[in-house]
C-alpha atoms as a PDB file:
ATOM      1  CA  UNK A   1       0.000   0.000   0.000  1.00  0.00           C
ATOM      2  CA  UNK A   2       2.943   2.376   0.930  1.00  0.00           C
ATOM      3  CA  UNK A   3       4.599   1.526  -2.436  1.00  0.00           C
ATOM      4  CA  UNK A   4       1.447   2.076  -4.148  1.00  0.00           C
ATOM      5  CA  UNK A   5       1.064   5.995  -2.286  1.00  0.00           C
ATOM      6  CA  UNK A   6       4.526   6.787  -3.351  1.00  0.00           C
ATOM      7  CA  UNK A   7       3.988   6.180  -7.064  1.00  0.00           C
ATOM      8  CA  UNK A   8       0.622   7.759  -7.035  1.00  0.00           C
ATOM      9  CA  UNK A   9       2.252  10.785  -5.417  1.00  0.00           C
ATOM     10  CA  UNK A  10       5.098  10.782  -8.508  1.00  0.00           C
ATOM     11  CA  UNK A  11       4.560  12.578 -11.467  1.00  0.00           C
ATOM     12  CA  UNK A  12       7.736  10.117 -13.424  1.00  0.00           C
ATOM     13  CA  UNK A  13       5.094   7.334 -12.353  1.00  0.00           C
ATOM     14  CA  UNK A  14       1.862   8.801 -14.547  1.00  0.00           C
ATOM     15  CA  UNK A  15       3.980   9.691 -17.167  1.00  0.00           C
ATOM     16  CA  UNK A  16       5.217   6.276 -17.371  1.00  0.00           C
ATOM     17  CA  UNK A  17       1.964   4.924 -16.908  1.00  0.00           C
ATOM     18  CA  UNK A  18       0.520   7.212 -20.041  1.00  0.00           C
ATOM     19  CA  UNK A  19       3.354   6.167 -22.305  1.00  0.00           C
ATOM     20  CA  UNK A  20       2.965   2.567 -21.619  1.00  0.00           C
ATOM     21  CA  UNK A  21      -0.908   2.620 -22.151  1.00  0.00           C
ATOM     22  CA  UNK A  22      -0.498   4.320 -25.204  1.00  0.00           C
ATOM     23  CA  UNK A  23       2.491   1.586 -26.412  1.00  0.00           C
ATOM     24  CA  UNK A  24       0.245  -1.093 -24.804  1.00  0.00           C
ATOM     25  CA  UNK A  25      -2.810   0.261 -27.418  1.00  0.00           C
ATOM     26  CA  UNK A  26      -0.576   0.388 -30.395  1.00  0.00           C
ATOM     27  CA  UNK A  27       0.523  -2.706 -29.537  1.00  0.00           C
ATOM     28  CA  UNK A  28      -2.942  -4.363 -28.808  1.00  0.00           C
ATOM     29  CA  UNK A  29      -4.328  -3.012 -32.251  1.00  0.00           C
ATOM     30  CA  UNK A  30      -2.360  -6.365 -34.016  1.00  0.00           C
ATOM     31  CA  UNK A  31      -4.448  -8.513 -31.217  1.00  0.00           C
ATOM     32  CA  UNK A  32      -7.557  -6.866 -31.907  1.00  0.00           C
ATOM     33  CA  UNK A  33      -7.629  -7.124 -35.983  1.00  0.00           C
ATOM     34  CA  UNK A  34      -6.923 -10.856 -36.032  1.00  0.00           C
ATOM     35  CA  UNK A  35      -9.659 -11.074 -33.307  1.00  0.00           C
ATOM     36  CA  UNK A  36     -12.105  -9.295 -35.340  1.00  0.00           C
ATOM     37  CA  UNK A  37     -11.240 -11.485 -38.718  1.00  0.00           C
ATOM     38  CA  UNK A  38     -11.191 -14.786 -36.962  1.00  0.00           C
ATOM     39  CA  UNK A  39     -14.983 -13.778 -35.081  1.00  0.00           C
ATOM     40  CA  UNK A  40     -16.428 -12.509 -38.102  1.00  0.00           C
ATOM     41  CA  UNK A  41     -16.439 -16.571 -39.351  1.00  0.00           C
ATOM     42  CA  UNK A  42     -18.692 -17.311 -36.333  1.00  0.00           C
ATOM     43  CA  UNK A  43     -22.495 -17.003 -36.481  1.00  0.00           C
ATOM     44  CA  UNK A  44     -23.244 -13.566 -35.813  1.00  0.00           C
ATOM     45  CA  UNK A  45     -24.720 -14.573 -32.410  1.00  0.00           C
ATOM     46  CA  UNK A  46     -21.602 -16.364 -30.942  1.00  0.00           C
ATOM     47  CA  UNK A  47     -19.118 -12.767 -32.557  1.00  0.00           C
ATOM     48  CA  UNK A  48     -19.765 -11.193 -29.706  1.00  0.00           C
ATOM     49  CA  UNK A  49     -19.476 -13.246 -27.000  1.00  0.00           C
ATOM     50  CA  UNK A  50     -16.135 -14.890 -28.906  1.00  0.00           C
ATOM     51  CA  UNK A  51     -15.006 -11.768 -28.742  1.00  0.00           C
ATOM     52  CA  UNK A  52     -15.356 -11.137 -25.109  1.00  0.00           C
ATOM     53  CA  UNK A  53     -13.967 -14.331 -23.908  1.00  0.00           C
ATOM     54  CA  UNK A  54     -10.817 -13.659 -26.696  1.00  0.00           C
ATOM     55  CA  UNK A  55     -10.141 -10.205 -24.704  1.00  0.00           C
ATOM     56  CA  UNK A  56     -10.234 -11.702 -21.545  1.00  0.00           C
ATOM     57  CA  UNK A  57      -7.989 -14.370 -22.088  1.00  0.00           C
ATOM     58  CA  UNK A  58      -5.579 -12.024 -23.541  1.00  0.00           C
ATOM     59  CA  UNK A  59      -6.232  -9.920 -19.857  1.00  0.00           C
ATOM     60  CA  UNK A  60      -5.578 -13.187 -18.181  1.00  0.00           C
ATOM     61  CA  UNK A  61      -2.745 -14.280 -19.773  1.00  0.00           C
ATOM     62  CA  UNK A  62      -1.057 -10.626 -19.419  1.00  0.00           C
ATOM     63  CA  UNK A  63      -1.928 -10.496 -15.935  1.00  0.00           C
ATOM     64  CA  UNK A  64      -0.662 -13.858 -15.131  1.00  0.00           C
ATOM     65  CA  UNK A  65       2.485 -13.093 -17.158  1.00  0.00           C
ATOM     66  CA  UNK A  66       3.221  -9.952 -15.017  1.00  0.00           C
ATOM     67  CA  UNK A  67       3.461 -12.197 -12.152  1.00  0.00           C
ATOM     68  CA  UNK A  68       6.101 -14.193 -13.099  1.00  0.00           C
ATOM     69  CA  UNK A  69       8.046 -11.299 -15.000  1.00  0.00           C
ATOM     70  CA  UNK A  70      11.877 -13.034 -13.272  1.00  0.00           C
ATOM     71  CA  UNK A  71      11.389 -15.834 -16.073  1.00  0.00           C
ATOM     72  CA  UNK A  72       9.397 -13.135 -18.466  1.00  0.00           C
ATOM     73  CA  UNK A  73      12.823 -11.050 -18.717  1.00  0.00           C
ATOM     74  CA  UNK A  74      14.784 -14.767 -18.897  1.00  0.00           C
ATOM     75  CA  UNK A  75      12.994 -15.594 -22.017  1.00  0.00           C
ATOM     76  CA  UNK A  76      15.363 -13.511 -24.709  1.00  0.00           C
ATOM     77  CA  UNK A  77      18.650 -15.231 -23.155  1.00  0.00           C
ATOM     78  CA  UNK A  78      19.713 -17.442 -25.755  1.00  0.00           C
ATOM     79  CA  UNK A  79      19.123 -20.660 -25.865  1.00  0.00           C
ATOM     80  CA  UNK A  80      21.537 -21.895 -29.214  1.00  0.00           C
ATOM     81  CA  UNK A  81      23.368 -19.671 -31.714  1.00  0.00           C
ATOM     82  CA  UNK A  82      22.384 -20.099 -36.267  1.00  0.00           C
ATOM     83  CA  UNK A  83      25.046 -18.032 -38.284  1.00  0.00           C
ATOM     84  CA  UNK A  84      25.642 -16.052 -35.508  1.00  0.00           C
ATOM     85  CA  UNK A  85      22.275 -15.427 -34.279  1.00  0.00           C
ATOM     86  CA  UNK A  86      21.808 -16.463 -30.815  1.00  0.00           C
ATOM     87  CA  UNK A  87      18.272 -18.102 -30.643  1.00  0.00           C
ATOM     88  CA  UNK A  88      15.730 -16.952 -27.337  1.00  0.00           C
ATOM     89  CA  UNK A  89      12.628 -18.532 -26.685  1.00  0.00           C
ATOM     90  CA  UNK A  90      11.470 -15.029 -26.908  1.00  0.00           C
ATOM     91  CA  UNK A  91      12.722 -15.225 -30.662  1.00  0.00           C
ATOM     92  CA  UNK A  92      11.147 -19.078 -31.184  1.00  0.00           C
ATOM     93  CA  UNK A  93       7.820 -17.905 -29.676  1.00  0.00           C
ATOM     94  CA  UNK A  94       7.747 -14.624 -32.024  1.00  0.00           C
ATOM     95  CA  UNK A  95       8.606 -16.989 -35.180  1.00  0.00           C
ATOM     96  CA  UNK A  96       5.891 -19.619 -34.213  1.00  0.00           C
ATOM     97  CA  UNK A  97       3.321 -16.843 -34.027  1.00  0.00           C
ATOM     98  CA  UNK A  98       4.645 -15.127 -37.190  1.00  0.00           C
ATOM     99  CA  UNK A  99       4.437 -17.723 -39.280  1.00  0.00           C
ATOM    100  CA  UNK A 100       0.865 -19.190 -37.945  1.00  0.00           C
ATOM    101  CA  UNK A 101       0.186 -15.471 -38.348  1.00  0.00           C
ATOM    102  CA  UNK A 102       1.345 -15.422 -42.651  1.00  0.00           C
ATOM    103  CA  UNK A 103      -0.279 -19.180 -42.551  1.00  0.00           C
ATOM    104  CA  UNK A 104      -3.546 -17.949 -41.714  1.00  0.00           C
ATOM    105  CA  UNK A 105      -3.866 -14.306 -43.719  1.00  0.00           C
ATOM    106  CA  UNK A 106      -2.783 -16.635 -46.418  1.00  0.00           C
ATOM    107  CA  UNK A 107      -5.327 -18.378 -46.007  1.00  0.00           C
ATOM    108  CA  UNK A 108      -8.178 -16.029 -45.322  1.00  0.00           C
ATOM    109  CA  UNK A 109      -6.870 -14.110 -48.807  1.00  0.00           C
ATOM    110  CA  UNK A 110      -7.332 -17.273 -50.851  1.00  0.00           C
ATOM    111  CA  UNK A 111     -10.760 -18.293 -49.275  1.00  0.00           C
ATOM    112  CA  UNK A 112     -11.949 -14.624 -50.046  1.00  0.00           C
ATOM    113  CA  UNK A 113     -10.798 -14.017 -53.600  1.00  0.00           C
ATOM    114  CA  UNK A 114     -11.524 -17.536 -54.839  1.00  0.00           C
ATOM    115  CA  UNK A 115     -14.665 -17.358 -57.147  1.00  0.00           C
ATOM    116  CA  UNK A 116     -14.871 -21.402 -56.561  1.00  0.00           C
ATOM    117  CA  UNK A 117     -16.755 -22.008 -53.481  1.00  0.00           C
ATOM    118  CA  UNK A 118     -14.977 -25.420 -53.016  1.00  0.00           C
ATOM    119  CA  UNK A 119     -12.269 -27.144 -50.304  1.00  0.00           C
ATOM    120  CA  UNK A 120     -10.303 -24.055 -48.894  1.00  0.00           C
ATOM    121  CA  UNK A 121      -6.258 -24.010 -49.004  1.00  0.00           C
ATOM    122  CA  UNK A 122      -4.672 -26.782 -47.222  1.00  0.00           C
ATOM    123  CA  UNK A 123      -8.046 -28.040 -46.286  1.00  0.00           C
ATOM    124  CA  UNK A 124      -8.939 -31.506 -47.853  1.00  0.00           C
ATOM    125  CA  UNK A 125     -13.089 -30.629 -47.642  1.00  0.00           C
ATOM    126  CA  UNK A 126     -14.590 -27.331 -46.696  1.00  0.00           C
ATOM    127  CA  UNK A 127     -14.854 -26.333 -42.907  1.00  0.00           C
ATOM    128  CA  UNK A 128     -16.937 -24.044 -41.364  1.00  0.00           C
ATOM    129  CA  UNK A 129     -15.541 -22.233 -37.756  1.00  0.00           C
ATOM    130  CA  UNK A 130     -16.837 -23.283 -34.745  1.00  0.00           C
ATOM    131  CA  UNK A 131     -16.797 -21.919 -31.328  1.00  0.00           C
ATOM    132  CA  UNK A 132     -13.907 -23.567 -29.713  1.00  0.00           C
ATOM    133  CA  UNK A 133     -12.238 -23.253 -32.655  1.00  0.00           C
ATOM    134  CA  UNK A 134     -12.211 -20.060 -32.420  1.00  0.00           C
ATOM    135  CA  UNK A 135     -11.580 -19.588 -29.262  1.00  0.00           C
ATOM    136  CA  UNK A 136      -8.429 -21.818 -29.742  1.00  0.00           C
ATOM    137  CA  UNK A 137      -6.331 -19.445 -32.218  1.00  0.00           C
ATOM    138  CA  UNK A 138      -7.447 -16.674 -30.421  1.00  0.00           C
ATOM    139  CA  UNK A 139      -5.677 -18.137 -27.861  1.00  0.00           C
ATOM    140  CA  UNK A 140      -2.621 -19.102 -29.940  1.00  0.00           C
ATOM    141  CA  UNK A 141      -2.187 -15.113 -31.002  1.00  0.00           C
ATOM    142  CA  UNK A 142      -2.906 -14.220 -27.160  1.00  0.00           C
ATOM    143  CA  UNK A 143       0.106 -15.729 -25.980  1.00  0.00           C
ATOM    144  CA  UNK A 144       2.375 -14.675 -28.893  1.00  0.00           C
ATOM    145  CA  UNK A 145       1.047 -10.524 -28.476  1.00  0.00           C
ATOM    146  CA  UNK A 146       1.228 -11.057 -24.463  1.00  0.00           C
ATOM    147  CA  UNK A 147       4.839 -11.830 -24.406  1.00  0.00           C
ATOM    148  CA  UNK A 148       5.633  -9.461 -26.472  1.00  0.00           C
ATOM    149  CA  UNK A 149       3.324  -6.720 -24.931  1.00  0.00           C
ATOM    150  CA  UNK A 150       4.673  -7.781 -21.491  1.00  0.00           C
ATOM    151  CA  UNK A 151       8.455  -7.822 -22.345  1.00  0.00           C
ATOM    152  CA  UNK A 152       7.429  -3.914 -23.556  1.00  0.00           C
ATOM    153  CA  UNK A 153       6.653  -3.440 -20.015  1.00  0.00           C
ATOM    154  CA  UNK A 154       9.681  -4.307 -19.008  1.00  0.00           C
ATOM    155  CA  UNK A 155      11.351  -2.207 -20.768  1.00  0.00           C
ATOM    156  CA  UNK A 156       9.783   0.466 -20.158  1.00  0.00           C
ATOM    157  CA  UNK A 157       9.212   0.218 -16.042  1.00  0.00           C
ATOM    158  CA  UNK A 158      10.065  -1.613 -13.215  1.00  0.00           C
ATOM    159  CA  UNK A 159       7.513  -0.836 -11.491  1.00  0.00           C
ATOM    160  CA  UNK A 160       4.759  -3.776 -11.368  1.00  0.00           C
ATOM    161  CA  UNK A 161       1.719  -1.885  -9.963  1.00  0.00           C
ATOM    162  CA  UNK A 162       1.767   0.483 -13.097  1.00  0.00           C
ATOM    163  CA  UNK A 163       1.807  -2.475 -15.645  1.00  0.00           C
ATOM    164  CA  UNK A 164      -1.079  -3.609 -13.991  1.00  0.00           C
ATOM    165  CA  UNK A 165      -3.040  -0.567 -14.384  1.00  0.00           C
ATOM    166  CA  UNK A 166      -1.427  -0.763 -17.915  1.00  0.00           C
ATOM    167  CA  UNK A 167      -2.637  -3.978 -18.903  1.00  0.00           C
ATOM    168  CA  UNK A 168      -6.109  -3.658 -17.820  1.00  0.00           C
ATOM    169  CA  UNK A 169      -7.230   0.392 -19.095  1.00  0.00           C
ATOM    170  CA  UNK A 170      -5.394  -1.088 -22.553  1.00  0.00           C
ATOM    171  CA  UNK A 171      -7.682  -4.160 -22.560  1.00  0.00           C
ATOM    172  CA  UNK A 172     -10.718  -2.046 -21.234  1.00  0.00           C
ATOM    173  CA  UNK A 173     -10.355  -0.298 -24.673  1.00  0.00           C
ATOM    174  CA  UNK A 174     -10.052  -3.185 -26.737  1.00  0.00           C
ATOM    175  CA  UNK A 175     -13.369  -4.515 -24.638  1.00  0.00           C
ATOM    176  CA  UNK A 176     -14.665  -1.326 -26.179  1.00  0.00           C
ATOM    177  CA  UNK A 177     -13.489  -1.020 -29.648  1.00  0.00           C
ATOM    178  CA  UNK A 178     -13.868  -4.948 -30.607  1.00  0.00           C
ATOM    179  CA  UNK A 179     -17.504  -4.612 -31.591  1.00  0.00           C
ATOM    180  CA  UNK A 180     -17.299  -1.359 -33.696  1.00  0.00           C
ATOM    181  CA  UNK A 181     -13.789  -2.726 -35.550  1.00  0.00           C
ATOM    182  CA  UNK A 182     -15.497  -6.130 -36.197  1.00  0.00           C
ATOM    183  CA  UNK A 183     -18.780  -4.560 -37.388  1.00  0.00           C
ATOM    184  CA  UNK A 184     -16.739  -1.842 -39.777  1.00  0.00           C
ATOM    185  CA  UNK A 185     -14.369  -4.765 -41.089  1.00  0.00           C
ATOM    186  CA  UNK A 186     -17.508  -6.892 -41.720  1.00  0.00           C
ATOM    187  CA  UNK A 187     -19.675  -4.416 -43.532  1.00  0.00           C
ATOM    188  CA  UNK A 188     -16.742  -3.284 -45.341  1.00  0.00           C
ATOM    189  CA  UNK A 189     -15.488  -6.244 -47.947  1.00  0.00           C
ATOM    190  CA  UNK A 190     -12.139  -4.112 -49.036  1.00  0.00           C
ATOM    191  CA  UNK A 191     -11.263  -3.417 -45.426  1.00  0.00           C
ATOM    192  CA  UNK A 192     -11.435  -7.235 -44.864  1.00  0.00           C
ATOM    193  CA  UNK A 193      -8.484  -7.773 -47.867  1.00  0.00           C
ATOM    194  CA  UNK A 194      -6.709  -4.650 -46.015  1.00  0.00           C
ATOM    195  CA  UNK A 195      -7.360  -6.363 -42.844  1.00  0.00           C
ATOM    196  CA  UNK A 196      -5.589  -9.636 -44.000  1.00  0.00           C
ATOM    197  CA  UNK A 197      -2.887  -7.836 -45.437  1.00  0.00           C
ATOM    198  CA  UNK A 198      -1.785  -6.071 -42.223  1.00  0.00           C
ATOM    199  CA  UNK A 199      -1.987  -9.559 -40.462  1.00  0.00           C
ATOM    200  CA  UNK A 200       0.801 -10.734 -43.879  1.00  0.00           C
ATOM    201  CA  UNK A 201       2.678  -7.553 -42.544  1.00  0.00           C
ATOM    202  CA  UNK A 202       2.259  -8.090 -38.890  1.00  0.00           C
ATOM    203  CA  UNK A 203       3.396 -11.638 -38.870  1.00  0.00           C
ATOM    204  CA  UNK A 204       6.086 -10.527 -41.284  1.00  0.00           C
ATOM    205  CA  UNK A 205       7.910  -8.371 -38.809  1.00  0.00           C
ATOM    206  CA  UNK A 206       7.684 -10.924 -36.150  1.00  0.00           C
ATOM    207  CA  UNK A 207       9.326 -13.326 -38.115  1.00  0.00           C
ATOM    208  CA  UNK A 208      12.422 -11.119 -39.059  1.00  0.00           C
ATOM    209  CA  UNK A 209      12.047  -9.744 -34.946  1.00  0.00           C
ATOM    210  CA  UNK A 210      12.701 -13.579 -34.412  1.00  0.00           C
ATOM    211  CA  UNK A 211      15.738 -13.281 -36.525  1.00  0.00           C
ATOM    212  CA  UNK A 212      16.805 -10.389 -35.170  1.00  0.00           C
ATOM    213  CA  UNK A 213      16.131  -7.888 -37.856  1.00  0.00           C
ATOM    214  CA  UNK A 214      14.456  -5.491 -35.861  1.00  0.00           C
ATOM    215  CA  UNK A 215      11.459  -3.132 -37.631  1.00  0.00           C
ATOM    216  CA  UNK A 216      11.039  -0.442 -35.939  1.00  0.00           C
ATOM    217  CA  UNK A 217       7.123  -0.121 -34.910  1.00  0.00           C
ATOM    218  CA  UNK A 218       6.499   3.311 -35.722  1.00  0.00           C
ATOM    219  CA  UNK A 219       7.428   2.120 -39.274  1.00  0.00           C
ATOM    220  CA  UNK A 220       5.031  -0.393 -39.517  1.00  0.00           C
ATOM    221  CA  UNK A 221       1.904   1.281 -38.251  1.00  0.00           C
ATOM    222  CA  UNK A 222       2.542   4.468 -40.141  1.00  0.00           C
ATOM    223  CA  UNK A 223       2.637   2.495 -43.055  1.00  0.00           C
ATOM    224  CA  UNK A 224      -0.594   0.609 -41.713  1.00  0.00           C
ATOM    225  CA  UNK A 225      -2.161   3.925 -41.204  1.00  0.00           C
ATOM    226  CA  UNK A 226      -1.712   5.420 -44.494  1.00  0.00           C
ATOM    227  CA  UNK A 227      -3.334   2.362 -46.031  1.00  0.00           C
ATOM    228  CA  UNK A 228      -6.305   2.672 -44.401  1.00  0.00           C
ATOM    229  CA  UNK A 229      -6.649   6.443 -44.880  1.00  0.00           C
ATOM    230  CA  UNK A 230      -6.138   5.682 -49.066  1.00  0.00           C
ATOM    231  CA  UNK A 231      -8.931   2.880 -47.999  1.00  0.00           C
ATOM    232  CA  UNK A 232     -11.217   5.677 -46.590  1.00  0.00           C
ATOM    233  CA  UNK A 233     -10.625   7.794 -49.379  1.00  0.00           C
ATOM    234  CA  UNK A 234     -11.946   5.533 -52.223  1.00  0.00           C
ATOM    235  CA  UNK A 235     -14.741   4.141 -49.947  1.00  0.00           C
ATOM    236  CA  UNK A 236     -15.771   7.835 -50.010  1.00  0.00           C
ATOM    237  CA  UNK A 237     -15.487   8.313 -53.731  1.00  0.00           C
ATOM    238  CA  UNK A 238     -17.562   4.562 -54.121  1.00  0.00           C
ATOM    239  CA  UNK A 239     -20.269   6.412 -52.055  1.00  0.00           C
ATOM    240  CA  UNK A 240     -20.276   9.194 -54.157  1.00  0.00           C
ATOM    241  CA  UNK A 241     -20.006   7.600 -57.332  1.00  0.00           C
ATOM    242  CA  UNK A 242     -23.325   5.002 -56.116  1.00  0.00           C
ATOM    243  CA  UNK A 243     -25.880   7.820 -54.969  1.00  0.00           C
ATOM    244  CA  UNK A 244     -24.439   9.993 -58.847  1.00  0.00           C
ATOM    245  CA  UNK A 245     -25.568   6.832 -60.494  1.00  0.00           C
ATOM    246  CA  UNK A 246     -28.830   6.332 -58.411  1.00  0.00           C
ATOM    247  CA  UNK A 247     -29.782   9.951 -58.701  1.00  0.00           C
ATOM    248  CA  UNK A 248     -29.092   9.428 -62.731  1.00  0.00           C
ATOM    249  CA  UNK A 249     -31.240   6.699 -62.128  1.00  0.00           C
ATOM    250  CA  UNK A 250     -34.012   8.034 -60.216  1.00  0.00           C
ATOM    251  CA  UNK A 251     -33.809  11.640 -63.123  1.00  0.00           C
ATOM    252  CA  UNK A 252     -34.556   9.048 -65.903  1.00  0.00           C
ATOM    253  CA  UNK A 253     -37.418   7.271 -64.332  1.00  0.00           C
ATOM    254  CA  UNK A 254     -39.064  10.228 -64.016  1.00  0.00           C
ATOM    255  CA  UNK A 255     -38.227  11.450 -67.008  1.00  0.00           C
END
């Protein structure tokens, strides 16, 4: 309790706590896209609720990560040297995720831009998500994003208390913004492609992170951000260009 006075009393200790919320969001937008792809599969009655229960396994895991951060910090000693790169489990766990990560935006891109409605890629008759399926790569992704979201922490502060306040304001808003992001993404078809091909750039950079070629973030989600504004852009000029060509319409009827 007497630790807890002394950092709410420090002003270092909310300005540490603002910058790691803000890296924690950043971080937890990766999380949140491949959430909203994978629920969108589901019935629309079990989206939400697979949402929910994908968040707060993601707040569970982080959590219960933060209390063993001694072997956390351990993980990125290496464990066995390629060509001169020394190998952590930190790296192996960031190259497992990256490549399930390419696997399954690969995957999602074929299914959506084949016209044939048959087997899907790698699949030997067609499949249809369930539940617990679901639930089960959501899980995968969790533990990938929460080791790398909690070795952030690390880095960042020593002080447990604050990435506990982190974790959970940073997966309050992705409680919040799941819904709308899933419901945009699904009304949206060409967001969906742009979507998938963050997830191919996402799981990209953790694969050359495992290798130790190191991307800086801001790189990646500037570029991510100026892809979606060009997206917004021509889903404007689509809107524009449908009510011209229902107003021509509607002038020629009653003409």
């Amino acid at each position: 309790m007497t630790e807890l006075m002394t950092l709410a009393a420090d002003p270092a200790a909310w300005l540490a706590l603002v910058t790691l919320i803000a890296m924690e969001v950043v971080l937890g937008i990766d999380n949140l896209i491949f959430i909203s792809i994978l629920t969108n599969k589901l019935p629309e009655a079990q989206r939400a609720r697979a949402r929910r229960v994908g968040i707060s396994l993601a707040l569970i895991m982080r959590l219960a990560l933060l209390g063993t951060v001694a072997v956390i910090v351990r993980l990125t000693n290496p464990l066995f040297t390629v060509f001169g790169h020394g190998f952590s489990w930190r790296d192996l766990i960031l190259l497992a995720g990256g490549l399930f990560l390419i696997w399954k935006a690969t995957k999602e891109i074929h299914h959506n831009t084949d016209p044939d409605s048959g087997p899907e890629l790698f699949e030997s008759s067609p499949v249809s998500m369930s539940f617990a399926a679901a639930i089960g790569q959501i899980i995968v992704l969790d533990i990938v994003f929460s080791i790398d979201s909690i070795i952030t922490a690390v880095g960042m502060t020593d002080h447990i208390p604050i990435m506990v306040v982190a974790v959970i304001i940073t997966v309050g808003i992705m409680m919040f913004a799941a819904g709308p992001l899933a419901n945009f993404i699904n009304n949206n078809p060409t967001i969906v492609m742009l979507a998938l091909g963050f997830l191919l750039l996402i799981g990209t950079t953790l694969v050359a992170d495992a290798f130790g070629v190191h991307v800086p973030k801001p790189y990646i989600y500037s570029a991510m951000a100026f892809s979606v504004l060009v997206e917004l852009l021509n889903m404007r000029a689509r809107r524009i260009r449908q009510r011209r060509k229902e107003a021509k319409a509607a002038s020629e009827r009653a003409a």
